[in-house]
Protein backbone atom coordinates (compact mmCIF):
# COMPACT_ATOMS: atom_id res chain seq x y z
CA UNK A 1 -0.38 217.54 175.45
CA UNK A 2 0.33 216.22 178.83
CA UNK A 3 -2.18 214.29 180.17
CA UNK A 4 -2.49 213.07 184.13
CA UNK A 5 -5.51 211.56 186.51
CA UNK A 6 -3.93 213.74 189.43
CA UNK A 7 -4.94 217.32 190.38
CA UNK A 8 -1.55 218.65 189.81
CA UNK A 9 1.73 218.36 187.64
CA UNK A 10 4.90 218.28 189.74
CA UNK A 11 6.77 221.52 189.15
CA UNK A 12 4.33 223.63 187.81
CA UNK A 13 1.61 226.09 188.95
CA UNK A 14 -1.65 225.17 186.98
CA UNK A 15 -4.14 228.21 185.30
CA UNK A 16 -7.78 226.10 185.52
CA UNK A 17 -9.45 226.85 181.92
CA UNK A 18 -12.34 224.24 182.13
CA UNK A 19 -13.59 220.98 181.73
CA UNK A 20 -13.06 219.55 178.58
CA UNK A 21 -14.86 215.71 177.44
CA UNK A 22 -14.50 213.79 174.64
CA UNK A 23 -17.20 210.70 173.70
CA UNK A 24 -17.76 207.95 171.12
CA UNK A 25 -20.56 205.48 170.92
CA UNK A 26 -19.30 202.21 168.94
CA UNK A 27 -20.32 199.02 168.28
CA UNK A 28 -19.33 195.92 165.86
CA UNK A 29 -20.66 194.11 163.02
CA UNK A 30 -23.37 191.32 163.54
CA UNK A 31 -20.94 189.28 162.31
CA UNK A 32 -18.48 189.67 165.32
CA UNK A 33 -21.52 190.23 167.40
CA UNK A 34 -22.84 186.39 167.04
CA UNK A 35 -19.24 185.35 166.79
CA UNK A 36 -18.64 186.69 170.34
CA UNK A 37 -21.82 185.51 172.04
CA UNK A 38 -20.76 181.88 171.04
CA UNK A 39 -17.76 183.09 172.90
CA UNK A 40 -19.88 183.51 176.25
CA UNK A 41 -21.17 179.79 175.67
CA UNK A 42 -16.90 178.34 176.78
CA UNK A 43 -15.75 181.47 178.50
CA UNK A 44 -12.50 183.51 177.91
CA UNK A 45 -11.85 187.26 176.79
CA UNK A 46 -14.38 188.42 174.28
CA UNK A 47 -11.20 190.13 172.08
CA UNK A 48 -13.48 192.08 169.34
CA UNK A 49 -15.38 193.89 172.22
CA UNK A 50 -11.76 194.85 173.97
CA UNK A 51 -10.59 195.80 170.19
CA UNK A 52 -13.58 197.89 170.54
CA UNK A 53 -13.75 199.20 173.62
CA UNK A 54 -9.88 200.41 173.15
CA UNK A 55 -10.94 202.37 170.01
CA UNK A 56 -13.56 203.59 171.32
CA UNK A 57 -11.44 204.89 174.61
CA UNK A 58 -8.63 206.36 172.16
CA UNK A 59 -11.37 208.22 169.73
CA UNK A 60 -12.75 209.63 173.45
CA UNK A 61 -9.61 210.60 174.27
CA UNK A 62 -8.27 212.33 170.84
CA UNK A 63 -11.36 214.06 171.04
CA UNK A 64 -10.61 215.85 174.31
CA UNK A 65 -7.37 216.56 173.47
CA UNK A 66 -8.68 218.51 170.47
CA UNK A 67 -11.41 220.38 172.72
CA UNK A 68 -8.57 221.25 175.22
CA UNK A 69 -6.31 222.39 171.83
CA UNK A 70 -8.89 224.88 171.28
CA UNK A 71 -8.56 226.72 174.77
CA UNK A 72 -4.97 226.63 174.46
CA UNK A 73 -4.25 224.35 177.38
CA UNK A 74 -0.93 222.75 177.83
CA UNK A 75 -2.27 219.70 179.71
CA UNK A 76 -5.16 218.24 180.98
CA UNK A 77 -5.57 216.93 184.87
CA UNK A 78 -7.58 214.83 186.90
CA UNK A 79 -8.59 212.68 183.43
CA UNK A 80 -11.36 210.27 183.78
CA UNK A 81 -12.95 207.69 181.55
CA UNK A 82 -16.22 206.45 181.74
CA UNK A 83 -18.39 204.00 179.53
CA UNK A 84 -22.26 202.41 179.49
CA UNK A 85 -24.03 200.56 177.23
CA UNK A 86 -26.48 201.85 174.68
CA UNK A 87 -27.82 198.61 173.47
CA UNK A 88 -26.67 195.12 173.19
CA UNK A 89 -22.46 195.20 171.31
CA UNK A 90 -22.92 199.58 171.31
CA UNK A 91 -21.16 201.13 173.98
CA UNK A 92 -20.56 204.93 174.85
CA UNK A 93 -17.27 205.62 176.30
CA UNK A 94 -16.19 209.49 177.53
CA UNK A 95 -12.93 211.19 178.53
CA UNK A 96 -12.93 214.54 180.50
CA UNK A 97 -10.73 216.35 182.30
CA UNK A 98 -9.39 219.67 183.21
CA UNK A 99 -7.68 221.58 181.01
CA UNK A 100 -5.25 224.00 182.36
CA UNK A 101 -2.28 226.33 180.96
CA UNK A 102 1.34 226.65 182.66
CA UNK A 103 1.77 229.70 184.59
CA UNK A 104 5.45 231.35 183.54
């Protein structure tokens, strides 16, 4: 599956089947939770949320993939990713896109 954040794939003429998403909602363990917030107290990257938060974008994204799958698409275009929080460590992250088919 070919995925790209542009409105078109160089070379080939596009058949529009629909938007496609993919989401997650994750969070850690208390344990990392506390252990990061100590973090905040000195400053520096809070690694166990960007662990997290690049799970949670490649769960999004596998889950897209496998909705575009479904309509037959060969790729999907003009991706996007977007994420909020749900609570304090829980965040939702989605993936969605166009998926289209090559025209012969």
């Amino acid at each position: 599956m070919i995925l790209v954040n542009t409105d078109y794939i160089t070379g080939k003429e596009l058949e529009m089947l629909g938007l496609v998403k993919g989401s997650t909602i994750q969070s850690k363990h208390l344990g990392k939770d506390i252990s990061q917030a100590f973090k905040t107290l000195v400053g520096g990257e809070l690694t166990a949320y960007n662990d997290m938060m690049n799970e949670a974008r490649a769960l999004a994204t596998k889950r897209m993939v496998a909705e575009a799958d479904a309509l037959g698409a060969d790729a999907i275009v003009n991706v996007r990713y977007a994420s909020s929080a749900i609570m304090q460590g829980a965040a939702e992250v989605i993936a969605y896109g166009t998926a289209v088919k090559f025209r012969a």
